[in-house]
Protein backbone atom coordinates (compact mmCIF):
# COMPACT_ATOMS: atom_id res chain seq x y z
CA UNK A 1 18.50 10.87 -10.38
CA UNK A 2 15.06 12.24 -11.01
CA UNK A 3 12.65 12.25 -8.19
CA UNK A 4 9.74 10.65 -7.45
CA UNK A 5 6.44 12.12 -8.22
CA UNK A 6 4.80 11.15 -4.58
CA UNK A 7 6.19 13.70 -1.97
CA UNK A 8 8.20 12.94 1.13
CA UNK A 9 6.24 12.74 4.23
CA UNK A 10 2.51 12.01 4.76
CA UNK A 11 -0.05 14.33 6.36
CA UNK A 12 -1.53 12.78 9.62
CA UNK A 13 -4.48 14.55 9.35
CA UNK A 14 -6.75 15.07 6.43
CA UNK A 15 -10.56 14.94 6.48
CA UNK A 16 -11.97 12.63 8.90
CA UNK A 17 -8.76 10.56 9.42
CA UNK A 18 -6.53 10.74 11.87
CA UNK A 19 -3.19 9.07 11.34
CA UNK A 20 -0.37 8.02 13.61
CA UNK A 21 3.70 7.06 12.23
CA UNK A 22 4.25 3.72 12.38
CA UNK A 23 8.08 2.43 12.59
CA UNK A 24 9.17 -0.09 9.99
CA UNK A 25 11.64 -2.51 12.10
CA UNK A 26 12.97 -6.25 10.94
CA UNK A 27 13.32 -7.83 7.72
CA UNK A 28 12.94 -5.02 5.30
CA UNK A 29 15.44 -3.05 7.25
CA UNK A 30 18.22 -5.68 6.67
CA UNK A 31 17.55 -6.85 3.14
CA UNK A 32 17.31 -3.18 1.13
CA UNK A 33 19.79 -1.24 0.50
CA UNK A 34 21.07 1.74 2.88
CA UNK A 35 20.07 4.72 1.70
CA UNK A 36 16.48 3.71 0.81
CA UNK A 37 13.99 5.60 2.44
CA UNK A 38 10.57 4.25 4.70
CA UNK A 39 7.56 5.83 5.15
CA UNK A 40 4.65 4.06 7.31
CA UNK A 41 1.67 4.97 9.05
CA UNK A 42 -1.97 4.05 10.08
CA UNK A 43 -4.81 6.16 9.77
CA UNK A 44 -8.60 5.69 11.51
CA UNK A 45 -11.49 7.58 10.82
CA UNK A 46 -12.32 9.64 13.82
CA UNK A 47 -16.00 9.76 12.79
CA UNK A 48 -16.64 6.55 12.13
CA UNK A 49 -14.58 4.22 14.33
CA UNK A 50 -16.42 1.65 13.02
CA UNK A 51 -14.08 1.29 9.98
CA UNK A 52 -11.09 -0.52 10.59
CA UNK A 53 -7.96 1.31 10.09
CA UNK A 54 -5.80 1.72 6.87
CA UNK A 55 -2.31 1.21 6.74
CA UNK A 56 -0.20 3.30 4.26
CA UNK A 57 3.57 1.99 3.79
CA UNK A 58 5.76 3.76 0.56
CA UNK A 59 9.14 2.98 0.05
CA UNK A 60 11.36 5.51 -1.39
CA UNK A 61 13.81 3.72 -3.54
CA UNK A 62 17.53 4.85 -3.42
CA UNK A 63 20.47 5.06 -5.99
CA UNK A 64 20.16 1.00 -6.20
CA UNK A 65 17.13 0.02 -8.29
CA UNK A 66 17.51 -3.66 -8.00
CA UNK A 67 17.68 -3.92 -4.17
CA UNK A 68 15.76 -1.11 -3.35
CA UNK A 69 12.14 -1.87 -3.98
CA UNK A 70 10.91 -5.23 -5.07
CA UNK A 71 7.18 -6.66 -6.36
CA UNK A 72 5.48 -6.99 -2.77
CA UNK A 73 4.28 -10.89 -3.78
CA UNK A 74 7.84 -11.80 -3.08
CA UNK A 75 7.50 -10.14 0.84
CA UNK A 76 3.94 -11.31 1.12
CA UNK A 77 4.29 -14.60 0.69
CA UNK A 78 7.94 -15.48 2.40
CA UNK A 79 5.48 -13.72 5.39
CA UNK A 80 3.31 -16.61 5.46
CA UNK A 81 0.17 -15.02 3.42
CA UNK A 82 -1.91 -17.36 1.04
CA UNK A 83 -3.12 -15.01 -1.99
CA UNK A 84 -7.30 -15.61 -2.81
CA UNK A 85 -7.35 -12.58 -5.61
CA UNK A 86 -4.83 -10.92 -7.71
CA UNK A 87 -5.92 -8.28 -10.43
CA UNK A 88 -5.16 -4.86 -11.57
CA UNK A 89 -7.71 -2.02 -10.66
CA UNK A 90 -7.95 1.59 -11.66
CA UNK A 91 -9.31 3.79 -9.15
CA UNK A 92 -11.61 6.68 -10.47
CA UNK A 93 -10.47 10.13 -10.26
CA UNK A 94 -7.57 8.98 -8.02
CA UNK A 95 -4.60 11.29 -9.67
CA UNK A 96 -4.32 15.51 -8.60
CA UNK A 97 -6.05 16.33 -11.89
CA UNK A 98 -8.97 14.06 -11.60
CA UNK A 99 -7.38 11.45 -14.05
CA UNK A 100 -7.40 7.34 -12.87
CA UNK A 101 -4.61 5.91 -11.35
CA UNK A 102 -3.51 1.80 -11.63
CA UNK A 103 -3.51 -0.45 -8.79
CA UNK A 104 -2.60 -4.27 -8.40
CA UNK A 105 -5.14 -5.39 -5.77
CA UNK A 106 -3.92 -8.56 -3.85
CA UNK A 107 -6.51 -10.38 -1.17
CA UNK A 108 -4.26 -12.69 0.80
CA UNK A 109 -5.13 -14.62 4.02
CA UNK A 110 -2.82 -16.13 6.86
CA UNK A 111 -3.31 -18.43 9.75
CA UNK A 112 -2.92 -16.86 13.22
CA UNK A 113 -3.22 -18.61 16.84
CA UNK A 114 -5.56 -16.62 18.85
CA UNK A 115 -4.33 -16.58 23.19
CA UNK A 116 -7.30 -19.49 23.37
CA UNK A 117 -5.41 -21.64 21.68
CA UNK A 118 -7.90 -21.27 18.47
CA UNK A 119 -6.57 -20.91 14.81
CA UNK A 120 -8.71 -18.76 12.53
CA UNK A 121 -7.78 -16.96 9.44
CA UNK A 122 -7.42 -13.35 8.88
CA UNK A 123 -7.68 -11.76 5.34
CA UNK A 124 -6.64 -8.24 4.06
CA UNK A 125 -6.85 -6.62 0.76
CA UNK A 126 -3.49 -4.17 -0.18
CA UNK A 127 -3.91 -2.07 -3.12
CA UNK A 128 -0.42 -0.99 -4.42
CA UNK A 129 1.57 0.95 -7.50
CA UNK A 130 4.89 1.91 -8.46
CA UNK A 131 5.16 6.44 -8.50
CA UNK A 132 8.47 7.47 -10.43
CA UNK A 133 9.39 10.43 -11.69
CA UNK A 134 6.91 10.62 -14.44
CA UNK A 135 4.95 6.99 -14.96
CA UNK A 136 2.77 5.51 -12.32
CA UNK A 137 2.39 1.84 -13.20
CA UNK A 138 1.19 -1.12 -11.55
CA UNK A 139 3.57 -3.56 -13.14
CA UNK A 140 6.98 -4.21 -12.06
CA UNK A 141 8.03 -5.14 -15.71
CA UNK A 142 6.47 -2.16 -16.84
CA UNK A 143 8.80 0.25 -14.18
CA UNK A 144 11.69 -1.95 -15.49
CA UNK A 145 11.10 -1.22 -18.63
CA UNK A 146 10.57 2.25 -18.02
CA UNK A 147 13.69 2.80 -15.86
CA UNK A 148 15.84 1.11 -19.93
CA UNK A 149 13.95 3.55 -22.02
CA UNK A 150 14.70 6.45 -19.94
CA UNK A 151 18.20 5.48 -19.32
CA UNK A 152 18.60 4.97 -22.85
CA UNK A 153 16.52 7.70 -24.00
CA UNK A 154 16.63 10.62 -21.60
CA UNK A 155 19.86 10.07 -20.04
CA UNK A 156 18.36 10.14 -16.08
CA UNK A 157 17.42 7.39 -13.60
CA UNK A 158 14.19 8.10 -11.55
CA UNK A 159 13.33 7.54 -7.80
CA UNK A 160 11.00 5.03 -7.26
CA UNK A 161 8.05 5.34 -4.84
CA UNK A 162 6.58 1.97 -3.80
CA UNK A 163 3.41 2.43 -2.49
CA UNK A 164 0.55 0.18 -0.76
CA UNK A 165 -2.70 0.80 1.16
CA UNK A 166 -4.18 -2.17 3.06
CA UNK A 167 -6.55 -2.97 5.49
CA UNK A 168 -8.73 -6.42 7.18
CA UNK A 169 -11.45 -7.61 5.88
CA UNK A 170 -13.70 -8.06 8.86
CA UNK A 171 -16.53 -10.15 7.69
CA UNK A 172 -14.11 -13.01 6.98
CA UNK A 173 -13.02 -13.08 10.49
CA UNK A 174 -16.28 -12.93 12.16
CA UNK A 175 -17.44 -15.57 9.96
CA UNK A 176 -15.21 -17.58 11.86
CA UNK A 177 -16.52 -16.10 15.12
CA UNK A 178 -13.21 -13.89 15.39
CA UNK A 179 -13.59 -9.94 16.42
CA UNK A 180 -11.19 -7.54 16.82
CA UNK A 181 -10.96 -6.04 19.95
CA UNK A 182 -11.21 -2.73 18.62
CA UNK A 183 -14.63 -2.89 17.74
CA UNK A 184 -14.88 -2.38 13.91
CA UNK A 185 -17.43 -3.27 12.39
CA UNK A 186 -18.12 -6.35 9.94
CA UNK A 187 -17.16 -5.49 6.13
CA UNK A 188 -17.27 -7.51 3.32
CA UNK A 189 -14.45 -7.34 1.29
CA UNK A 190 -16.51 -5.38 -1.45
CA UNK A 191 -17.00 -2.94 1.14
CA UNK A 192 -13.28 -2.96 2.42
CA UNK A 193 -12.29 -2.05 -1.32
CA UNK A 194 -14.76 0.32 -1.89
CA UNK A 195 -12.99 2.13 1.89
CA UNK A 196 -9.71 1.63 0.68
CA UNK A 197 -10.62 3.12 -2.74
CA UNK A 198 -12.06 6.60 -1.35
CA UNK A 199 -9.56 6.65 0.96
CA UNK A 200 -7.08 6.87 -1.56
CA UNK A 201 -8.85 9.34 -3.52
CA UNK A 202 -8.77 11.95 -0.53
CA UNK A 203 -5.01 10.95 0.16
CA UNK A 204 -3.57 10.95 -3.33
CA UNK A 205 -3.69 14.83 -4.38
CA UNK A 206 -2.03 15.60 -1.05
CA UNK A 207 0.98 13.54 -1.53
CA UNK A 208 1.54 13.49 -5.43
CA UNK A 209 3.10 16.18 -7.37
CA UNK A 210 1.02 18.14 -9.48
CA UNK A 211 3.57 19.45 -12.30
């Protein structure tokens, strides 16, 4: 078994954000297999606390592929979200050596009863890829694939790293007269991608191999 790429344990402190573990309880416990491995936290940006915070969740898949990570559309939407966007996006000078690395961006939305009795929707963008050994993909046929030809090939399988970065998007909530009691401020979702993005530009050479 070849390791992943992305290294064990994030950094809760990097530039301006300050991050906090986060422990992964319910489903997701239950449903994978034993020995793979969670990682979860949620960083804010201690000079601006205006920007909502950014959750970072990896899964660390173990010696069983099939039921250790799985394409997040499947947990998303048994979850309740409603998906508005789906695409793939490359983020700029993303990877250690300044090269791109592939995203699939999903904007989904979900119904959720406020104490007042109201109903308002909440929306959140997630940005996530797929880290192995080598590849970084987007595409959970293109890992599969990957995993054959290097089994047939190479003679190794590789650790999986499932990764995803998501936040709110603000503006659609206080469009429906919703604010978070944190007091972020009101983001488009343009401007929730274009947080997410850099944020994953300062995080990424940290956490990903270099060799």
């Amino acid at each position: 078994m070849k390791p992943s790429r992305l290294v064990r344990n994030l950094p809760l402190q990097f530039g301006s954000m300050q991050g906090r573990q986060v422990a992964v309880t319910g489903e997701e416990l239950k449903i994978l297999a034993k020995d793979t491995i969670f990682e979860r936290a949620s960083y804010v940006n201690i000079q601006n606390r205006q920007q909502p915070s950014i959750e970072v969740s990896v899964v660390f898949s173990g010696k069983d592929l099939n039921n250790s990570i799985h394409r997040p559309e499947r947990c998303l939407k048994s979850q309740g979200w409603n998906f508005s966007k789906e695409r793939k996006v490359v983020v700029k000078g993303a990877m250690p050596d300044g090269s791109d690395m592939p995203f699939r961006e999903i904007v989904c939305t979900k119904p959720v009863k406020l104490p007042d009795g109201r109903v308002v929707n909440i929306m959140r963008v997630q940005y996530y890829t797929f880290l192995g050994h080598v590849v970084i993909t987007e595409s959970h046929y293109e890992r599969t694939l990957q995993d054959m030809k290097d089994r047939l090939f190479k003679g190794y399988d590789q650790q999986w790293a499932y990764a995803t970065f998501s936040m709110p998007v603000t503006k659609f909530e206080a469009d429906q007269g919703f604010s978070r009691a944190q007091g972020w401020g009101v983001f488009t979702l343009e401007e929730s991608e274009e947080m997410l993005e850099n944020f994953i530009r300062q995080l990424s050479p940290l956490v990903i191999d270099k060799s």
